[in-house]
C-alpha atoms as a PDB file:
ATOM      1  CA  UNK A   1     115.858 111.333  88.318  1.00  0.00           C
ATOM      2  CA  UNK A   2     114.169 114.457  88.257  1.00  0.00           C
ATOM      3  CA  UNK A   3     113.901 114.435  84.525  1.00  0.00           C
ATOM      4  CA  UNK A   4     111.979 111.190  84.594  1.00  0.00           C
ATOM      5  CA  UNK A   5     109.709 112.871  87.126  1.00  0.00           C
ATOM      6  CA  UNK A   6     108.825 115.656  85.163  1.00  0.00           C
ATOM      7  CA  UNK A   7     108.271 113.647  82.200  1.00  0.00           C
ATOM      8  CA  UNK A   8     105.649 111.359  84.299  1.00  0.00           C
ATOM      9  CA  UNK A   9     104.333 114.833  85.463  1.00  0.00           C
ATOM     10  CA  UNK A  10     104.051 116.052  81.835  1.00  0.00           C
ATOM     11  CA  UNK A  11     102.270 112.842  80.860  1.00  0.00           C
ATOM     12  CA  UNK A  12      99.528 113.319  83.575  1.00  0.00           C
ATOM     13  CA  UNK A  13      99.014 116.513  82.434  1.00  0.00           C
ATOM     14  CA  UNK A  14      97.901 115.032  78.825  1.00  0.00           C
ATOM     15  CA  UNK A  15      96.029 112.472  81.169  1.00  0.00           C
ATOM     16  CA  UNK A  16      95.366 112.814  84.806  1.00  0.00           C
ATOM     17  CA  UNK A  17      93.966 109.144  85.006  1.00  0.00           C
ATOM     18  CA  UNK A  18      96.371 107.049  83.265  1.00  0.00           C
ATOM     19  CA  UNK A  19      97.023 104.346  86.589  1.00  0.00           C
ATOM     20  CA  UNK A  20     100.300 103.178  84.733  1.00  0.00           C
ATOM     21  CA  UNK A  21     102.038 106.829  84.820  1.00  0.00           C
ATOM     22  CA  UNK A  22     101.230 107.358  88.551  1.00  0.00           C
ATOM     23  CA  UNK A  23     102.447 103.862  89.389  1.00  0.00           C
ATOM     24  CA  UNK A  24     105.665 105.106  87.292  1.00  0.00           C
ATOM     25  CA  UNK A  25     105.954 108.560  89.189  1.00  0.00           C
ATOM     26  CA  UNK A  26     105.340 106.894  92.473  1.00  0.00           C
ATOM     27  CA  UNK A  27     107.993 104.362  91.694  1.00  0.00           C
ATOM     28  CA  UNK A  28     110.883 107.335  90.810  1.00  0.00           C
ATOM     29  CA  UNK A  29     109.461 109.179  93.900  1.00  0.00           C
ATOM     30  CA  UNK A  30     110.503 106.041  96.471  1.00  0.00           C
ATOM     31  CA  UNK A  31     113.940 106.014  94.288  1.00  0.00           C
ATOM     32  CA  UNK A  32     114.237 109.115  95.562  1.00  0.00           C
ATOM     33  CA  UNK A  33     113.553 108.846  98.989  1.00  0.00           C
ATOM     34  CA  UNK A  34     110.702 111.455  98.596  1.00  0.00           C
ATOM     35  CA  UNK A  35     108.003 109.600 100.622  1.00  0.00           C
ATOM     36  CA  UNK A  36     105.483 112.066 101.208  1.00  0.00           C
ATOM     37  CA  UNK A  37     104.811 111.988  97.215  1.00  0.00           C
ATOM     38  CA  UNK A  38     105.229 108.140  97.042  1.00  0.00           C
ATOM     39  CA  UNK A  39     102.080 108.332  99.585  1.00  0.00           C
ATOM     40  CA  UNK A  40     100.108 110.569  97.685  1.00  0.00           C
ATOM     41  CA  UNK A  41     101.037 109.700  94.172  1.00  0.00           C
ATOM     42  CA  UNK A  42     100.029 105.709  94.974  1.00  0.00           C
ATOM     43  CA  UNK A  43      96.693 107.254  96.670  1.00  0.00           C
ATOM     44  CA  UNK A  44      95.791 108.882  93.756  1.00  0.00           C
ATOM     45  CA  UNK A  45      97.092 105.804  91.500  1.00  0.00           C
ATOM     46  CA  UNK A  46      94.838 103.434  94.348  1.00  0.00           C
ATOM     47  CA  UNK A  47      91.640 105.551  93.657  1.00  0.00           C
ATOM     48  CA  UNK A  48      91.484 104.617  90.020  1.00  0.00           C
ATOM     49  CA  UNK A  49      93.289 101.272  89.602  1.00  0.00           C
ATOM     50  CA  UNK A  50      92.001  98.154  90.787  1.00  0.00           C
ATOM     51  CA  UNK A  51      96.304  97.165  92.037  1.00  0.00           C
ATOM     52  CA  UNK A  52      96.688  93.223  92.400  1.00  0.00           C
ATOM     53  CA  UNK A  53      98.925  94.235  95.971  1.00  0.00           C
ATOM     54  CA  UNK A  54     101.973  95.614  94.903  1.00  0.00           C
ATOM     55  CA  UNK A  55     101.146  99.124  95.034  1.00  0.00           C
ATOM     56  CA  UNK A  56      99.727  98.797  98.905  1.00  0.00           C
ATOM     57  CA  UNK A  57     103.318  97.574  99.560  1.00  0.00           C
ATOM     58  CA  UNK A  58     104.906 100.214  98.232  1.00  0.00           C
ATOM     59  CA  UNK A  59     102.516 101.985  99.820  1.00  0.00           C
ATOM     60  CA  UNK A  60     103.209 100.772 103.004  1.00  0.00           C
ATOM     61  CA  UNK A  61     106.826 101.385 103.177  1.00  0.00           C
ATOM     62  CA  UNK A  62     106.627 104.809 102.224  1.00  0.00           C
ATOM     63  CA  UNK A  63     104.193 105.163 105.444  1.00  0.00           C
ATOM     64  CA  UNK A  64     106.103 103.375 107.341  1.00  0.00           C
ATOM     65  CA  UNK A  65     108.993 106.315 106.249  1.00  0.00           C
ATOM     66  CA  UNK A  66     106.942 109.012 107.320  1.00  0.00           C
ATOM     67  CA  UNK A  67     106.164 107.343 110.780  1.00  0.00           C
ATOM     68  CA  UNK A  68     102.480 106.082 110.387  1.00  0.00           C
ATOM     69  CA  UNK A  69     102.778 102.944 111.042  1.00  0.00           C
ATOM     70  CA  UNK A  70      98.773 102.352 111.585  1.00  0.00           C
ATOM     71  CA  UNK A  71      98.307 103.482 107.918  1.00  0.00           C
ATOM     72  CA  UNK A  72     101.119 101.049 106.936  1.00  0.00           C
ATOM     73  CA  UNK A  73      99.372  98.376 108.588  1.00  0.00           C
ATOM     74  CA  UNK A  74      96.164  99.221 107.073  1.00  0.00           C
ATOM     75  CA  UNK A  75      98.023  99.096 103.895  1.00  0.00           C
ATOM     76  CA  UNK A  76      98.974  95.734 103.855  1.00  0.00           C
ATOM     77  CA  UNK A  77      95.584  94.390 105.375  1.00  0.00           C
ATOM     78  CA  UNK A  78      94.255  96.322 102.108  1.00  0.00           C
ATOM     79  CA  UNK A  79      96.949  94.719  99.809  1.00  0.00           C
ATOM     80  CA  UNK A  80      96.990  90.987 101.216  1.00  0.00           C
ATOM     81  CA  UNK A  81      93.048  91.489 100.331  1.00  0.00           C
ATOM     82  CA  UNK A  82      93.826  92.445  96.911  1.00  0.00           C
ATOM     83  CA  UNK A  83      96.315  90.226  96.091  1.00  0.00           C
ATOM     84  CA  UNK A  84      94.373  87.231  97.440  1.00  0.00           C
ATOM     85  CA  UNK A  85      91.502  88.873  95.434  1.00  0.00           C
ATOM     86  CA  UNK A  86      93.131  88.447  92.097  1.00  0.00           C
ATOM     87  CA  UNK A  87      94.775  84.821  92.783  1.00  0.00           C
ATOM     88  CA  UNK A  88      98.340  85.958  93.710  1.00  0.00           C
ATOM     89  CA  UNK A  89      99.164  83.966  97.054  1.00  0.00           C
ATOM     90  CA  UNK A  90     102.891  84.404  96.912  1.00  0.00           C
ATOM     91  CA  UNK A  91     101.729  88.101  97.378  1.00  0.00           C
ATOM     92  CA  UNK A  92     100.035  87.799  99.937  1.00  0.00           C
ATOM     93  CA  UNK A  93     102.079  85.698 101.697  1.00  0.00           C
ATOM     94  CA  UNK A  94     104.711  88.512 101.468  1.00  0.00           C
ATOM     95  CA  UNK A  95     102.873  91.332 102.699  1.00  0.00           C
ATOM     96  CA  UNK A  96     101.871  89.135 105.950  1.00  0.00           C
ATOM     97  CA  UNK A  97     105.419  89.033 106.598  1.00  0.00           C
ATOM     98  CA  UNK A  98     105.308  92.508 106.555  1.00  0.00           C
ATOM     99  CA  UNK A  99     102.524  92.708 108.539  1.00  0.00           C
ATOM    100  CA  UNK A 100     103.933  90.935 110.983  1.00  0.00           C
ATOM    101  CA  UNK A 101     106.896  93.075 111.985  1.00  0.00           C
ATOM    102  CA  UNK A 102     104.589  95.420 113.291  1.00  0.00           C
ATOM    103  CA  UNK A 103     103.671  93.000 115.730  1.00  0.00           C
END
């Protein structure tokens, strides 16, 4: 796994603002279990990419990881928005039930 993360790393380096190759880095971070990167990768990858809800998920777990379970809940609130934004209701409908467990 670390070779695919240094090949995502190498491929920001030719471009720092390609959405797709954080979403990829963040993704082999949380295979990993490295959740402090999954945070900041996806908040880097949030800043330029207009995510349909997915990413705040992922987002949300990896929080939830490191024990900050307020920013977890704000990212779901932020996700449900953008997945209702962009029509996808099964999405939404999903992260709710996350939301949820935090009571």
């Amino acid at each position: 796994m670390e070779q695919r993360i240094e090949i995502f790393k190498k491929m920001l380096e030719e471009d720092p603002s390609n959405s797709m190759v954080l979403f990829g880095l963040a993704n082999e971070y949380q295979k990993c279990g490295d959740w402090h990167e999954v945070v900041a990768t996806l908040r880097r990858y949030l800043e330029i990419h207009d995510d349909e809800g997915a990413a705040y998920g992922m987002l949300a777990r990896a929080l939830e990881n490191i024990g900050d379970s307020l920013g977890a809940c704000n990212a779901l609130r932020e996700g449900i928005a953008a997945a209702t934004r962009h029509g996808h209701p099964s999405m939404a409908v999903e992260l709710k039930a996350e939301l949820e467990k935090f009571g």
